[in-house]
N, C-alpha and C. Protein backbone atom coordinates (compact mmCIF):
# COMPACT_ATOMS: atom_id res chain seq x y z
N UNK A 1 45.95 -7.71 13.58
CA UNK A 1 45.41 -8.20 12.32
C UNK A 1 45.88 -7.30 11.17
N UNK A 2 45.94 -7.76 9.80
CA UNK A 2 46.33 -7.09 9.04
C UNK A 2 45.59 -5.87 8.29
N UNK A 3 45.53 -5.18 7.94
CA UNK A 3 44.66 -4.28 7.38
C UNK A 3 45.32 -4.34 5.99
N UNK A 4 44.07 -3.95 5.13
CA UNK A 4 44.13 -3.85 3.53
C UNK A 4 43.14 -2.58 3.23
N UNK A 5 43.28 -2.05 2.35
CA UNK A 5 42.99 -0.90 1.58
C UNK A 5 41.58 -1.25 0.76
N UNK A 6 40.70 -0.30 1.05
CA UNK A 6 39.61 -0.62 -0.10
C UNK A 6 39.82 -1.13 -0.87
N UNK A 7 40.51 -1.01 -2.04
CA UNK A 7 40.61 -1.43 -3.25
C UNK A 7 41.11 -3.38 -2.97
N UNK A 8 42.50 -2.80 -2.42
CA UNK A 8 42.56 -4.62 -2.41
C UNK A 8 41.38 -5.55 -1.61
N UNK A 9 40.49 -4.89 -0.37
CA UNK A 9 39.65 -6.08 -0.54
C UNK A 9 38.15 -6.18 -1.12
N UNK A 10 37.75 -5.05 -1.84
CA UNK A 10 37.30 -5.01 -2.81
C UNK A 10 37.44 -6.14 -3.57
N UNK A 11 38.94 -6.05 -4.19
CA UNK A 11 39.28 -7.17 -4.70
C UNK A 11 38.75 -8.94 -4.42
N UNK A 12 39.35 -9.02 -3.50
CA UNK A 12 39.36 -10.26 -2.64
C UNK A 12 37.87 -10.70 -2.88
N UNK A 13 36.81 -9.71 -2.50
CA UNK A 13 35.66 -9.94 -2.22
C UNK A 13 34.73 -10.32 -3.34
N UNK A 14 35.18 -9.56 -4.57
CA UNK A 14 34.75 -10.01 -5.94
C UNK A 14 33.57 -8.96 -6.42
N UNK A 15 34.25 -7.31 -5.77
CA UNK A 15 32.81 -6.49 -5.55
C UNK A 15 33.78 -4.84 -6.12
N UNK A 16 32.73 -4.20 -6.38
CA UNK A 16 33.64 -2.45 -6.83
C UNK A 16 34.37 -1.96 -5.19
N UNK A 17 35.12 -0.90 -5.57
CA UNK A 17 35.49 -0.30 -4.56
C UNK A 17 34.00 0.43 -3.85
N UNK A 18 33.71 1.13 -4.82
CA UNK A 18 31.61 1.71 -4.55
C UNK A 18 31.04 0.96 -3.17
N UNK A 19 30.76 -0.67 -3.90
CA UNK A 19 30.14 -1.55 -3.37
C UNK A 19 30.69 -1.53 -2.04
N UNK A 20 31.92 -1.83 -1.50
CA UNK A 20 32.60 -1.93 -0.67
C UNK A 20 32.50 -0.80 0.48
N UNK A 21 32.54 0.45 -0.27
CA UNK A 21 32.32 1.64 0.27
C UNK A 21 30.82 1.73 1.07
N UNK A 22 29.99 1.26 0.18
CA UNK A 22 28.35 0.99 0.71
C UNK A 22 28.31 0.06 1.88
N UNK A 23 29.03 -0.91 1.89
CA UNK A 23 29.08 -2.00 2.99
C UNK A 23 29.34 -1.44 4.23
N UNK A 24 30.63 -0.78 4.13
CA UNK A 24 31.28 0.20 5.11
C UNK A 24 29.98 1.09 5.71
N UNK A 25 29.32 1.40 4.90
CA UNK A 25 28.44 2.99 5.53
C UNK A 25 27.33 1.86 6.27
N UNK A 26 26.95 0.77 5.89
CA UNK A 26 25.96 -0.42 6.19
C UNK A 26 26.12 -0.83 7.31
N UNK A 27 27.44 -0.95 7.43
CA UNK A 27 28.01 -1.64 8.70
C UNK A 27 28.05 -2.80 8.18
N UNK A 28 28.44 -3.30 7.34
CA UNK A 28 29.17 -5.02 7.15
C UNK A 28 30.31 -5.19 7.48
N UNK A 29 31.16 -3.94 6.94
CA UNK A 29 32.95 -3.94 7.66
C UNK A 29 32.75 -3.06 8.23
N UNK A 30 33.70 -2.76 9.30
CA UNK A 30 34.64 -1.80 9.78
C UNK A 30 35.71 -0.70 9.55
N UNK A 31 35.77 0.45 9.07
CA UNK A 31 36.94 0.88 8.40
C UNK A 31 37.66 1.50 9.44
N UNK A 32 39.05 1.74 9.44
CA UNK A 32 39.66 2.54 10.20
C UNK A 32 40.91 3.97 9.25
N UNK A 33 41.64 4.46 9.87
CA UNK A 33 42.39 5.19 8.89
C UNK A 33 43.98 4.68 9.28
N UNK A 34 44.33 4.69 8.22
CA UNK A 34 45.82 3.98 8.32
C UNK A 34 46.69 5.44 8.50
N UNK A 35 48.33 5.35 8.81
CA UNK A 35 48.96 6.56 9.00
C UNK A 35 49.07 7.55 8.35
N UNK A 36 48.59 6.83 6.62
CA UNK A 36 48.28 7.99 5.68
C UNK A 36 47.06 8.50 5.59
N UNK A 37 46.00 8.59 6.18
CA UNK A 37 44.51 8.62 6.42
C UNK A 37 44.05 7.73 5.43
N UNK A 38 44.28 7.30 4.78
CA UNK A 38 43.20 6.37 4.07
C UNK A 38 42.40 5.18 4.63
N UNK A 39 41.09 5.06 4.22
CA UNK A 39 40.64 4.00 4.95
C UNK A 39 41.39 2.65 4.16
N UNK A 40 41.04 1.36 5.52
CA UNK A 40 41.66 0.41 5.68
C UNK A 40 40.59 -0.36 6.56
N UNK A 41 40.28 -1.72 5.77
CA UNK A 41 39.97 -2.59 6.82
C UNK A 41 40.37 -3.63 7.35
N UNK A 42 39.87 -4.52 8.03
CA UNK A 42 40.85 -5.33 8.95
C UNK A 42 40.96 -6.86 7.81
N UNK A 43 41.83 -7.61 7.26
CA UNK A 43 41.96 -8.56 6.94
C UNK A 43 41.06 -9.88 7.23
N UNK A 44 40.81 -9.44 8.51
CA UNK A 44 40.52 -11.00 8.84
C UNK A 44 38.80 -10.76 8.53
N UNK A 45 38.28 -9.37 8.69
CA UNK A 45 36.98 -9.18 9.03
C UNK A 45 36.65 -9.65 7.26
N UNK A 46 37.27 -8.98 6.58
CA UNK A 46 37.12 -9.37 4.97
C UNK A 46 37.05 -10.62 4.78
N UNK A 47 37.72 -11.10 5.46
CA UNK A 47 37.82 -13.14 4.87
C UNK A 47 36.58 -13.47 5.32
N UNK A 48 35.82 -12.90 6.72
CA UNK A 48 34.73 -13.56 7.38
C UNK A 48 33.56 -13.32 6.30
N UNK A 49 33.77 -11.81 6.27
CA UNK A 49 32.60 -11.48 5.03
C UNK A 49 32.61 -12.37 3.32
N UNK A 50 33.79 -12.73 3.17
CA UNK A 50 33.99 -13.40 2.17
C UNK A 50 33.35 -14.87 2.32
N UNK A 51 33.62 -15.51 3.44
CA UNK A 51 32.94 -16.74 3.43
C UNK A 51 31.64 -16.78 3.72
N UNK A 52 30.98 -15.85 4.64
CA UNK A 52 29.34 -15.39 4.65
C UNK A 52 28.67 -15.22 3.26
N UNK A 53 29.59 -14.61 2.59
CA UNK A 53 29.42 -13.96 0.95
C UNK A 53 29.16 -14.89 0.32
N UNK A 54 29.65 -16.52 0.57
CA UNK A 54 30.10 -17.38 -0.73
C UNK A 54 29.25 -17.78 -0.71
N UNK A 55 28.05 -18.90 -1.91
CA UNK A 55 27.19 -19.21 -2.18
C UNK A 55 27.29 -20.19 -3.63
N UNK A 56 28.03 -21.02 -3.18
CA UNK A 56 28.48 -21.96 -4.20
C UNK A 56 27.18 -22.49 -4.44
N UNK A 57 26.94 -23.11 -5.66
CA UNK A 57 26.42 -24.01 -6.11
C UNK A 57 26.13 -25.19 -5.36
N UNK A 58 24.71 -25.65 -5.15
CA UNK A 58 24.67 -26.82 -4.44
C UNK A 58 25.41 -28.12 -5.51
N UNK A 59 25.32 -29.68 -4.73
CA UNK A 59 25.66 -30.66 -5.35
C UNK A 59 24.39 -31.14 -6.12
N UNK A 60 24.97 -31.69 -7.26
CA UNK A 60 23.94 -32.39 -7.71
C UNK A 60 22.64 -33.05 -6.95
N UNK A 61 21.62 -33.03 -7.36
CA UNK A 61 20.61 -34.04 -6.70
C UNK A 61 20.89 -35.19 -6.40
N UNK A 62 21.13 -35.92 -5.11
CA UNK A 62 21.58 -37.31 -5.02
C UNK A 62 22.75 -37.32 -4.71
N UNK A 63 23.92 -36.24 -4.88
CA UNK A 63 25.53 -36.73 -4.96
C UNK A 63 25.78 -36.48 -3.46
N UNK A 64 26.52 -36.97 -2.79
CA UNK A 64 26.85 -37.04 -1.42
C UNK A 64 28.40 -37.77 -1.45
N UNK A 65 29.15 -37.12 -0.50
CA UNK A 65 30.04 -37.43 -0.59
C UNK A 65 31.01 -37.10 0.82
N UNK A 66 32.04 -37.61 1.52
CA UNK A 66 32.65 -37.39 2.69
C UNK A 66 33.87 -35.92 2.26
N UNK A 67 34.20 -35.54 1.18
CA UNK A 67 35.34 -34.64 0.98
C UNK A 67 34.31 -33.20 1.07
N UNK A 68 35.24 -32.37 1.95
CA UNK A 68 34.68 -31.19 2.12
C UNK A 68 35.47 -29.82 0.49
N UNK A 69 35.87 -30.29 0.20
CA UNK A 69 36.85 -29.67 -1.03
C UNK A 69 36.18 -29.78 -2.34
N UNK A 70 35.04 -28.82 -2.28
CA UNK A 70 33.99 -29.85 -3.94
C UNK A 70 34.07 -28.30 -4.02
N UNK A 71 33.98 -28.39 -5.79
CA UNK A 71 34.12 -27.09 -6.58
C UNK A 71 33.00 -27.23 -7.73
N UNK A 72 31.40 -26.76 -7.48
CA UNK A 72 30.85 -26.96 -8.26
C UNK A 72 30.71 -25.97 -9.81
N UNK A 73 30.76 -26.50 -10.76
CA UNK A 73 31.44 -25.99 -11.77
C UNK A 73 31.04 -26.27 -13.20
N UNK A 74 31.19 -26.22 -14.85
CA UNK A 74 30.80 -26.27 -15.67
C UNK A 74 32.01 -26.52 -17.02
N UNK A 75 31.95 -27.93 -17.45
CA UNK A 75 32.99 -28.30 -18.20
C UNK A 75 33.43 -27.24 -19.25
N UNK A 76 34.73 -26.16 -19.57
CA UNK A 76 35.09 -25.44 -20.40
C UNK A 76 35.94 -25.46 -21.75
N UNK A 77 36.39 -27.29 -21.33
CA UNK A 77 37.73 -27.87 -22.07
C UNK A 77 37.52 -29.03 -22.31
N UNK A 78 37.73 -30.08 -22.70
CA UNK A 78 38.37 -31.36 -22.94
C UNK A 78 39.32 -31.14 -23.51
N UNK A 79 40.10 -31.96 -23.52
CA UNK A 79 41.61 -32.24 -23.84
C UNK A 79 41.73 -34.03 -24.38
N UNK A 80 41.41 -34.71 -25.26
CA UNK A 80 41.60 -36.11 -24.87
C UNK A 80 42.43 -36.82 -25.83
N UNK A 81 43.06 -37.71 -25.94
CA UNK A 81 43.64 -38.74 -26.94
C UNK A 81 42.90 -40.50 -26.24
N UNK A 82 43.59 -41.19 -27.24
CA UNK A 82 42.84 -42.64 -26.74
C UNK A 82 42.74 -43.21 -25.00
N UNK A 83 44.06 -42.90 -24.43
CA UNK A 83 44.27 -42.81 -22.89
C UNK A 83 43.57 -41.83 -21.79
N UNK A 84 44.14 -40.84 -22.17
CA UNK A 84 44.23 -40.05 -20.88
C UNK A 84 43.55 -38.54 -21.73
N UNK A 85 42.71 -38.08 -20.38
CA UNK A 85 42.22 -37.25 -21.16
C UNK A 85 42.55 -35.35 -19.90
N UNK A 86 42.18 -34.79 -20.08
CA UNK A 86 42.43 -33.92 -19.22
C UNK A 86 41.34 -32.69 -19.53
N UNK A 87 40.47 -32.36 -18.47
CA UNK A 87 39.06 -31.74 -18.27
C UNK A 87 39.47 -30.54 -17.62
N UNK A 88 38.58 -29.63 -18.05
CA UNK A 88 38.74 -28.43 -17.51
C UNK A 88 37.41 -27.59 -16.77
N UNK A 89 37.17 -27.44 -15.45
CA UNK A 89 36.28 -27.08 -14.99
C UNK A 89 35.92 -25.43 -14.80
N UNK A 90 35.32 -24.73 -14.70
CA UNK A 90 35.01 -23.06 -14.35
C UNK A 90 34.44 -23.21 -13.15
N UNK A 91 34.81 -23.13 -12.25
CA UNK A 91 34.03 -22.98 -10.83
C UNK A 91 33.73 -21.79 -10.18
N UNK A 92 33.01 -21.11 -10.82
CA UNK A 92 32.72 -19.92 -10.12
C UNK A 92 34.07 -18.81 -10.56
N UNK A 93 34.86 -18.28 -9.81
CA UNK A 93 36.01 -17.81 -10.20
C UNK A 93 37.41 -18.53 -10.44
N UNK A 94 36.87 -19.47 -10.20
CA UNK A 94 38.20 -20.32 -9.76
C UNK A 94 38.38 -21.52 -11.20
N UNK A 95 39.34 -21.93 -11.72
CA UNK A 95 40.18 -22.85 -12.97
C UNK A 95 40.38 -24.09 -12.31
N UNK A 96 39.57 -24.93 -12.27
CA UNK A 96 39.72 -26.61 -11.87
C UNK A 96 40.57 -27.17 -13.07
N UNK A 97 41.61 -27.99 -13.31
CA UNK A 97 41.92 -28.91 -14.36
C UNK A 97 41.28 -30.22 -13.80
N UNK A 98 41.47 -31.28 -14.30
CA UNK A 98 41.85 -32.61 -13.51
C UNK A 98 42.34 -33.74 -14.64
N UNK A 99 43.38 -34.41 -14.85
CA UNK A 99 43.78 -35.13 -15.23
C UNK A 99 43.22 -36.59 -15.11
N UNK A 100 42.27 -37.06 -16.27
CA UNK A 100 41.52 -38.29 -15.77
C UNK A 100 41.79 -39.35 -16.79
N UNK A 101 41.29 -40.92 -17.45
CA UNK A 101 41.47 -41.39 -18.12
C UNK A 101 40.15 -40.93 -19.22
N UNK A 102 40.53 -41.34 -20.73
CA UNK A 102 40.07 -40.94 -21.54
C UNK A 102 38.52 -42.28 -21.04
N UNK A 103 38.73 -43.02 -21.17
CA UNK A 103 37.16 -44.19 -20.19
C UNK A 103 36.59 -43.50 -19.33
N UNK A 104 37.26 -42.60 -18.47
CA UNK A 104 36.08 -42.03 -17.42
C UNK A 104 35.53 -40.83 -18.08
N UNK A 105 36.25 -39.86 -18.67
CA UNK A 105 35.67 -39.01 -19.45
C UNK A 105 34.34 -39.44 -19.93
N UNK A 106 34.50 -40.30 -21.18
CA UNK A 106 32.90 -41.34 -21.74
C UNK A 106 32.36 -41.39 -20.88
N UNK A 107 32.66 -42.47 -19.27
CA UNK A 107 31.95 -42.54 -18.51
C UNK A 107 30.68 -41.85 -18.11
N UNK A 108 31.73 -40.96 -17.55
CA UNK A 108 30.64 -39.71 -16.88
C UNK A 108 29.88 -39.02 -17.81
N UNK A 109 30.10 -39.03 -18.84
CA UNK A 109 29.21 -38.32 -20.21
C UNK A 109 29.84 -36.64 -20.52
N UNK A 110 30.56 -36.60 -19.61
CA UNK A 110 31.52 -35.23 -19.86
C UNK A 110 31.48 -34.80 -20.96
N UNK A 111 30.55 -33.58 -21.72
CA UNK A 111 31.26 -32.64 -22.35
C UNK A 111 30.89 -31.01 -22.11
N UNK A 112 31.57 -30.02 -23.37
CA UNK A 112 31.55 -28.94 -23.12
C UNK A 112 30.27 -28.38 -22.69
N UNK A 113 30.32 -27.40 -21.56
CA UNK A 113 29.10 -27.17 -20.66
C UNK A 113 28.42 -28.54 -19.69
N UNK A 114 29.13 -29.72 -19.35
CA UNK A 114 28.41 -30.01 -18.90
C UNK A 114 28.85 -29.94 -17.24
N UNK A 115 27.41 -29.93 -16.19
CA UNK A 115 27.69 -29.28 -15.23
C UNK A 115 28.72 -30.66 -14.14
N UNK A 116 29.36 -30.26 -13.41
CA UNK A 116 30.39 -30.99 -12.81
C UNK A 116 30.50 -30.47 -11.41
N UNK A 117 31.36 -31.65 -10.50
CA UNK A 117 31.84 -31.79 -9.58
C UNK A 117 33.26 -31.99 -9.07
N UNK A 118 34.10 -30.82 -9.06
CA UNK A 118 35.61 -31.33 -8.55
C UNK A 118 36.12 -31.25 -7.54
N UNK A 119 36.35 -32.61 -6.86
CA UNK A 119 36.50 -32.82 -5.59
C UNK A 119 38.06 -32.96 -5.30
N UNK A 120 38.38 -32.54 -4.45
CA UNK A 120 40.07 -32.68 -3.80
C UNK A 120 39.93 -33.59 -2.74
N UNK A 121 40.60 -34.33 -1.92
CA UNK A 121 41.23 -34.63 -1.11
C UNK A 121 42.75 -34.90 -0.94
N UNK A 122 43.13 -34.22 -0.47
CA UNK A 122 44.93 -34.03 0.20
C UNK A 122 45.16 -33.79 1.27
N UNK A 123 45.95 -34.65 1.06
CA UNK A 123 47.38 -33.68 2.68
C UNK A 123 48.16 -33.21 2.60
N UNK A 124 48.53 -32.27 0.89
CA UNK A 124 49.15 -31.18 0.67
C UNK A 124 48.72 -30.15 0.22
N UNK A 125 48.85 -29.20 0.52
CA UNK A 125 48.16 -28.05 0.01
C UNK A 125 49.12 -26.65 0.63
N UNK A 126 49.33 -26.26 -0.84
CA UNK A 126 50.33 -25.18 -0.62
C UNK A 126 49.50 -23.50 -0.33
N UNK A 127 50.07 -23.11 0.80
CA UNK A 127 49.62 -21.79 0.89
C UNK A 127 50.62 -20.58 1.00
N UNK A 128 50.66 -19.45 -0.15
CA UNK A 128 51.56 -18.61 -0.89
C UNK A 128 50.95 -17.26 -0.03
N UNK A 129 52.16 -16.17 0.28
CA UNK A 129 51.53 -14.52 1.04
C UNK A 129 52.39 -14.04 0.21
N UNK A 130 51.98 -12.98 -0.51
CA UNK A 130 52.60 -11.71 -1.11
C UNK A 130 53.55 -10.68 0.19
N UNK A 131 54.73 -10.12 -0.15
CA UNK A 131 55.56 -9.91 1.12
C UNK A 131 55.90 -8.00 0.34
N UNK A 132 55.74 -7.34 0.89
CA UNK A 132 56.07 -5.81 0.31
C UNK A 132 57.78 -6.31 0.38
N UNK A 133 58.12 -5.00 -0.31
CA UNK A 133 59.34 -5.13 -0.54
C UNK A 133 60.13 -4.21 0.56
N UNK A 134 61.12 -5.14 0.91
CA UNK A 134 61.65 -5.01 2.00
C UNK A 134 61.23 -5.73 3.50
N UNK A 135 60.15 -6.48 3.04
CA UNK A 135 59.53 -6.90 4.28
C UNK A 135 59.92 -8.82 4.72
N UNK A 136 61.00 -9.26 3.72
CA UNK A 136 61.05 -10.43 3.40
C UNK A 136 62.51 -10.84 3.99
């Protein structure tokens, strides 16, 4: 498994290096020492703690839906002309756009701050790894 450095999953996790450090003494992660002694924990154990960690926003009262890909979130943008309009969501840490018609915009009553639902379904979805140099 891969190991990462306090700091980067610190990062990942959305927490101080401190915090991270506290977890460690807690026993939430595991640390070990890498060849330079620094601590290091295991990649995968971070992702587990990351998804234990997450605590999205429930769905609206009533909304139900079959797509597991919902980003609950808070309108930051409109964008619109007479057609087509283009919305901008804040989901927690994460930048939703979605490209919709300027009618559904009205529709839904969409505006700034109002709270939202952005749902995906695909069968593409690109997944990107950072590669050290020399390692590529």
């Amino acid at each position: 498994m891969p190991k990462m450095r306090i700091r980067d999953a610190a990062t990942h996790l959305g927490v101080s290096d401190d915090t991270l450090r506290r977890w460690i003494d807690r026993g939430l992660l595991q640390a070990d020492l890498d060849s330079s002694g620094r601590k290091v924990v295991d990649g995968y154990e971070v992702a587990m703690v990351a998804r234990d960690q997450a605590a999205p926003p429930g769905l609206p009262t009533g909304t139900t839906s079959s797509a597991r890909n919902r980003f609950v979130g808070l309108v930051t943008d409109i964008r619109m002309d007479s057609v087509m309009a283009q919305v901008e969501l804040q989901c927690g840490p994460f930048r939703v756009v979605s490209l919709m018609s300027s009618e559904a915009v009205r529709e839904l009553g969409l505006e700034l701050g109002s709270a939202a639902v952005a749902t995906t379904k695909a069968t593409h979805v690109v997944v990107e790894v950072a590669h050290e140099a020399g390692d590529q």
